[in-house]
C-alpha atoms as a PDB file:
ATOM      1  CA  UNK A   1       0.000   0.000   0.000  1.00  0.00           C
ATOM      2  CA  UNK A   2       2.850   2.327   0.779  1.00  0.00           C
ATOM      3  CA  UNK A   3       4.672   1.668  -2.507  1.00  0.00           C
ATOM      4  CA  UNK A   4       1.681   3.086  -4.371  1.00  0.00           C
ATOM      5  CA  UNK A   5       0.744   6.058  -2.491  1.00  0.00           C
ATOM      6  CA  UNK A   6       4.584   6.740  -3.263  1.00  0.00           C
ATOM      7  CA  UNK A   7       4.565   6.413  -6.575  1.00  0.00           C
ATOM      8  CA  UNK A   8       1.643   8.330  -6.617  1.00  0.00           C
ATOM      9  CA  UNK A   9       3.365  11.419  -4.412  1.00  0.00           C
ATOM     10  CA  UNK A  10       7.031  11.238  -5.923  1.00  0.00           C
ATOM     11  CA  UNK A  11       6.083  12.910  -9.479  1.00  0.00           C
ATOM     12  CA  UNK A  12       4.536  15.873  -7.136  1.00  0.00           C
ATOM     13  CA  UNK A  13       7.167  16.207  -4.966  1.00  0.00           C
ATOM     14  CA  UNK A  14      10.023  16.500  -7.247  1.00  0.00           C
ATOM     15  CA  UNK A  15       7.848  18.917  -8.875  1.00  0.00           C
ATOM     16  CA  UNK A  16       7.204  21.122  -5.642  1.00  0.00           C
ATOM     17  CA  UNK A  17      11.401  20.829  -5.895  1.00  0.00           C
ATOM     18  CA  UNK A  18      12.028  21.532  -9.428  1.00  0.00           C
ATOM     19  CA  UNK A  19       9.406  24.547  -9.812  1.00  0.00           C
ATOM     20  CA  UNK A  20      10.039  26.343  -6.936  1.00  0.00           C
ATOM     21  CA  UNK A  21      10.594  30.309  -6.857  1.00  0.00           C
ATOM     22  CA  UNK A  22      13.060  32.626  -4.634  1.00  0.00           C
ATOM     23  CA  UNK A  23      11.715  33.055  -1.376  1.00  0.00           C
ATOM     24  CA  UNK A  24      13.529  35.824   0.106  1.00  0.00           C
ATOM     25  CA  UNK A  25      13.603  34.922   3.196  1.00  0.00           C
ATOM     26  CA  UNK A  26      16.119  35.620   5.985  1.00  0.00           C
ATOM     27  CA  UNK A  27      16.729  33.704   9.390  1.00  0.00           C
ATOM     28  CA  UNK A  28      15.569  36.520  12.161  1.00  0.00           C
ATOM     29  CA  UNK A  29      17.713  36.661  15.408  1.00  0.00           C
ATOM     30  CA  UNK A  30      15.406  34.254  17.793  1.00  0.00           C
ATOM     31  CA  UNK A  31      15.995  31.678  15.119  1.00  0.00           C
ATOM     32  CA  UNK A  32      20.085  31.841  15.446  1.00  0.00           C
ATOM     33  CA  UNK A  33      19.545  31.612  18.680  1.00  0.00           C
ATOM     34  CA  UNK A  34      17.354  28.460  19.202  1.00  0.00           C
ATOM     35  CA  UNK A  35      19.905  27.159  16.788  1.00  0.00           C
ATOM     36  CA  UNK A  36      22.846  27.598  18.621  1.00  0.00           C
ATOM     37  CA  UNK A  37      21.098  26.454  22.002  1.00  0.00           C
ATOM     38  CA  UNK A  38      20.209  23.126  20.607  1.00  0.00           C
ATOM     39  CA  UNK A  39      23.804  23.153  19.446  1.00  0.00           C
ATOM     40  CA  UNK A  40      24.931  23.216  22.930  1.00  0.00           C
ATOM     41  CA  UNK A  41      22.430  21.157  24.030  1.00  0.00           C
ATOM     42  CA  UNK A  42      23.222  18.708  21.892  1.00  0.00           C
ATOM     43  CA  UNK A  43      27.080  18.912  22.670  1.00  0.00           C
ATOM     44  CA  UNK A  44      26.496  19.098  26.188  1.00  0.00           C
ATOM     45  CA  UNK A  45      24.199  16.254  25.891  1.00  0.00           C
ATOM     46  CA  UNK A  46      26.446  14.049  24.303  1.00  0.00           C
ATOM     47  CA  UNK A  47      29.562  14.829  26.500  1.00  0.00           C
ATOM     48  CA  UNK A  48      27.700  14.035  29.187  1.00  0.00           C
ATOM     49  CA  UNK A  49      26.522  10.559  27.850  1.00  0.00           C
ATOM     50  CA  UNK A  50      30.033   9.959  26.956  1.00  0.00           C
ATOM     51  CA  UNK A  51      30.901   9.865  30.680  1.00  0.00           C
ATOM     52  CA  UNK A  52      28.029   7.871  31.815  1.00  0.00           C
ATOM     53  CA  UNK A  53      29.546   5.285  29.513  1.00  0.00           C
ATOM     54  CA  UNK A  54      32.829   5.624  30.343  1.00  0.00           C
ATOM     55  CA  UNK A  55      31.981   5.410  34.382  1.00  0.00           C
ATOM     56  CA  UNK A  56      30.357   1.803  33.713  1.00  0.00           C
ATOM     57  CA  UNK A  57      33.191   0.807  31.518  1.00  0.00           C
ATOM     58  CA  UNK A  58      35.587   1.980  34.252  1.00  0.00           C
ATOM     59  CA  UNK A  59      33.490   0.259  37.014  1.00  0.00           C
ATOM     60  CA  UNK A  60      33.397  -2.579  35.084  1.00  0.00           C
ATOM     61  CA  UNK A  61      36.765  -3.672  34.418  1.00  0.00           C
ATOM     62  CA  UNK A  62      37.359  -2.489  38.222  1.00  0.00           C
ATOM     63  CA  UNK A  63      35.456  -4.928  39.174  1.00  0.00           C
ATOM     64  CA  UNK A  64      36.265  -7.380  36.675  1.00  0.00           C
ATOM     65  CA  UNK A  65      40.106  -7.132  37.733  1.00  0.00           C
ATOM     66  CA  UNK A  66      39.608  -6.668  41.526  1.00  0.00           C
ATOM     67  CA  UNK A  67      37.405 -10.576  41.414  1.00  0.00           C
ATOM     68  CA  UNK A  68      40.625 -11.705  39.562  1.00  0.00           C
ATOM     69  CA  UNK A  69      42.713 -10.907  42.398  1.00  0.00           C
ATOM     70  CA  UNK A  70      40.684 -12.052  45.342  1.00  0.00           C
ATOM     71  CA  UNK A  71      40.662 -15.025  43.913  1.00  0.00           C
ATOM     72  CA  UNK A  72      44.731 -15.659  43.734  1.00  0.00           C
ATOM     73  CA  UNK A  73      45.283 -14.165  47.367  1.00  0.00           C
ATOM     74  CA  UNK A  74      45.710 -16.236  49.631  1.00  0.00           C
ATOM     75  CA  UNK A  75      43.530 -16.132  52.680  1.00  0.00           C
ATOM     76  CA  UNK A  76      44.462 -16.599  56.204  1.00  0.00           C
END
């Protein structure tokens, strides 16, 4: 069903492309800014992802290593 409605929709579309006209427009000063907040947001967001990961990684193969040696010391 999908394949027809886009076979139907793709001959209009790449008109709507092909015939368009100058718009004229410009990108007012609240727009810059919203786009260089999500920018941040989306830097900061990542960063901070980043060193979720890297805290399990690290508290993994803590953990991993400190079972390995427990295991060869001897106990008394």
């Amino acid at each position: 069903m999908f394949k027809v409605i886009n076979l139907y929709l793709a001959p209009f579309i790449l008109l709507s492309i092909i015939l368009t006209s100058k718009a004229y427009a410009y990108i007012d000063p609240g727009a810059g800014s919203m786009m260089f907040q999500i920018l941040i947001a989306f830097a900061v967001g990542t960063l901070f992802t980043i060193k979720l990961w890297f805290k399990k990684v690290t508290l993994f193969v803590k953990k991993f290593f400190n079972k390995n040696n427990d295991a060869t010391i001897p106990t008394e």
